[in-house]
Protein backbone atom coordinates (compact mmCIF):
# COMPACT_ATOMS: atom_id res chain seq x y z
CA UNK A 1 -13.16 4.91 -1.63
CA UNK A 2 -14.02 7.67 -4.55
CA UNK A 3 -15.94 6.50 -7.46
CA UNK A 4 -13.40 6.76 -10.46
CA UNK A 5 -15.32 6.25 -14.00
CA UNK A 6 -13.13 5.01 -16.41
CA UNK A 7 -13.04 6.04 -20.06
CA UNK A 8 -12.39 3.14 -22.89
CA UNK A 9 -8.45 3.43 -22.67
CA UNK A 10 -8.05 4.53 -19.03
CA UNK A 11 -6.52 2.40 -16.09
CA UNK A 12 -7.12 3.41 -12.83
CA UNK A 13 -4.60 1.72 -9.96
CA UNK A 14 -5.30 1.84 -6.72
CA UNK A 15 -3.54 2.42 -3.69
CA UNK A 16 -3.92 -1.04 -1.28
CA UNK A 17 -2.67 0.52 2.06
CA UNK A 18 -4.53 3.83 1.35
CA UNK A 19 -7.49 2.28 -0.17
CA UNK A 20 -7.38 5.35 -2.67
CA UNK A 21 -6.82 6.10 -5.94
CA UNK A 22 -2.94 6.42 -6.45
CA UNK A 23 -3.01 7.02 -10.52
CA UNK A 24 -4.57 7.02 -13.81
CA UNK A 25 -2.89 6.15 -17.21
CA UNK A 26 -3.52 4.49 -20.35
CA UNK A 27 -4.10 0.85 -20.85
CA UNK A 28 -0.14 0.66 -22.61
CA UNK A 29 1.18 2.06 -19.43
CA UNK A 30 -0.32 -0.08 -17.72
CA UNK A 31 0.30 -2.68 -19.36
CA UNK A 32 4.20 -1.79 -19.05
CA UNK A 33 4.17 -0.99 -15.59
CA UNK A 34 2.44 -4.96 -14.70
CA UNK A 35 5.19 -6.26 -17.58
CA UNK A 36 8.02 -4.60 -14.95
CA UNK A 37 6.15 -5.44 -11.70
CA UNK A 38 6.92 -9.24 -12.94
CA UNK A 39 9.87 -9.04 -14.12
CA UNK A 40 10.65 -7.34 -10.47
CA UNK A 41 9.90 -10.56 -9.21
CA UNK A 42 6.53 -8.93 -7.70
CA UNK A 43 3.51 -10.81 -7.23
CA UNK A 44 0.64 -10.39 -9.94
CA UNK A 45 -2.49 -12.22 -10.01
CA UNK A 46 -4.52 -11.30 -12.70
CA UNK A 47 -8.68 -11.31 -13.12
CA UNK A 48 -11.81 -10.90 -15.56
CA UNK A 49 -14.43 -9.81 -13.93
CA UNK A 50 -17.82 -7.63 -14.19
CA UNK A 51 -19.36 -4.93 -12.44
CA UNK A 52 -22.70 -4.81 -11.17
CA UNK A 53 -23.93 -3.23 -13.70
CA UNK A 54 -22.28 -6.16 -16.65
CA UNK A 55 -19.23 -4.25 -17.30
CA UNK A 56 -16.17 -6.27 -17.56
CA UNK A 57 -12.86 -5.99 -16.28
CA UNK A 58 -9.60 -7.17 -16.34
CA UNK A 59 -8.08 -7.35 -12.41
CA UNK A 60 -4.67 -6.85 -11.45
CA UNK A 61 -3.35 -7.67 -7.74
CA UNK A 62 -0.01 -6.73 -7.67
CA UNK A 63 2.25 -7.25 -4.50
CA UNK A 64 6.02 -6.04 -4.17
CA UNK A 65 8.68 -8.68 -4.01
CA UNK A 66 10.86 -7.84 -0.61
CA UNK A 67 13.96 -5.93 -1.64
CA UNK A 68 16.41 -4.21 1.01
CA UNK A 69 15.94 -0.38 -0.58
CA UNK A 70 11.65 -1.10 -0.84
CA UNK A 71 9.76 -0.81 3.01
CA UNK A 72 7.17 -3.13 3.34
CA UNK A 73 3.73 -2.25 0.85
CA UNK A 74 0.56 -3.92 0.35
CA UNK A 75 1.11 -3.01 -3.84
CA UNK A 76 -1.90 -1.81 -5.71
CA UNK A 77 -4.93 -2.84 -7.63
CA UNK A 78 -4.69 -2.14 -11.60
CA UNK A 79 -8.52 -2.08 -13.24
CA UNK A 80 -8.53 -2.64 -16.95
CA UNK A 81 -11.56 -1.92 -18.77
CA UNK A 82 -12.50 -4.37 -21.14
CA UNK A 83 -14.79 -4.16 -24.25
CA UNK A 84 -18.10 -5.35 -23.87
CA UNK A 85 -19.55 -8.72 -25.06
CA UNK A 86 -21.82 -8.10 -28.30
């Protein structure tokens, strides 16, 4: 997988079946685009975590709900960046 470094206000999702990155926005998109994965009835399990280095970040798992017009997809991995503890 390429090393992505994110900027304060940057989201980075990645691609689960591709183990890539699929797409960069800011943090309000993606915070709208998890908002519509659950109200899609998808599946979203959400995270804080830290890198190795101490850096935390908000994890999103997100898993499409089975529809007839939607194949079958793994979903995608949102990354948040979080401020740092002071």
């Amino acid at each position: 997988m390429a090393t992505v470094t994110l900027t304060k206000d940057a989201v980075t999702l990645y691609d689960i079946e591709q183990n890539r990155v699929w797409d960069t926005m800011s943090a309000r998109d993606g915070e709208r685009d998890v908002r519509l994965c659950r109200e899609l009835g998808d599946t979203v399990q959400e995270y804080e975590t830290t890198d190795r280095d101490g850096n935390p970040y908000r994890i999103v798992f997100q898993i499409n709900a089975p529809m007839a017009h939607r194949g079958q997809d793994q979903g995608g991995v949102y990354v948040f960046p979080l401020p740092a503890a002071n």
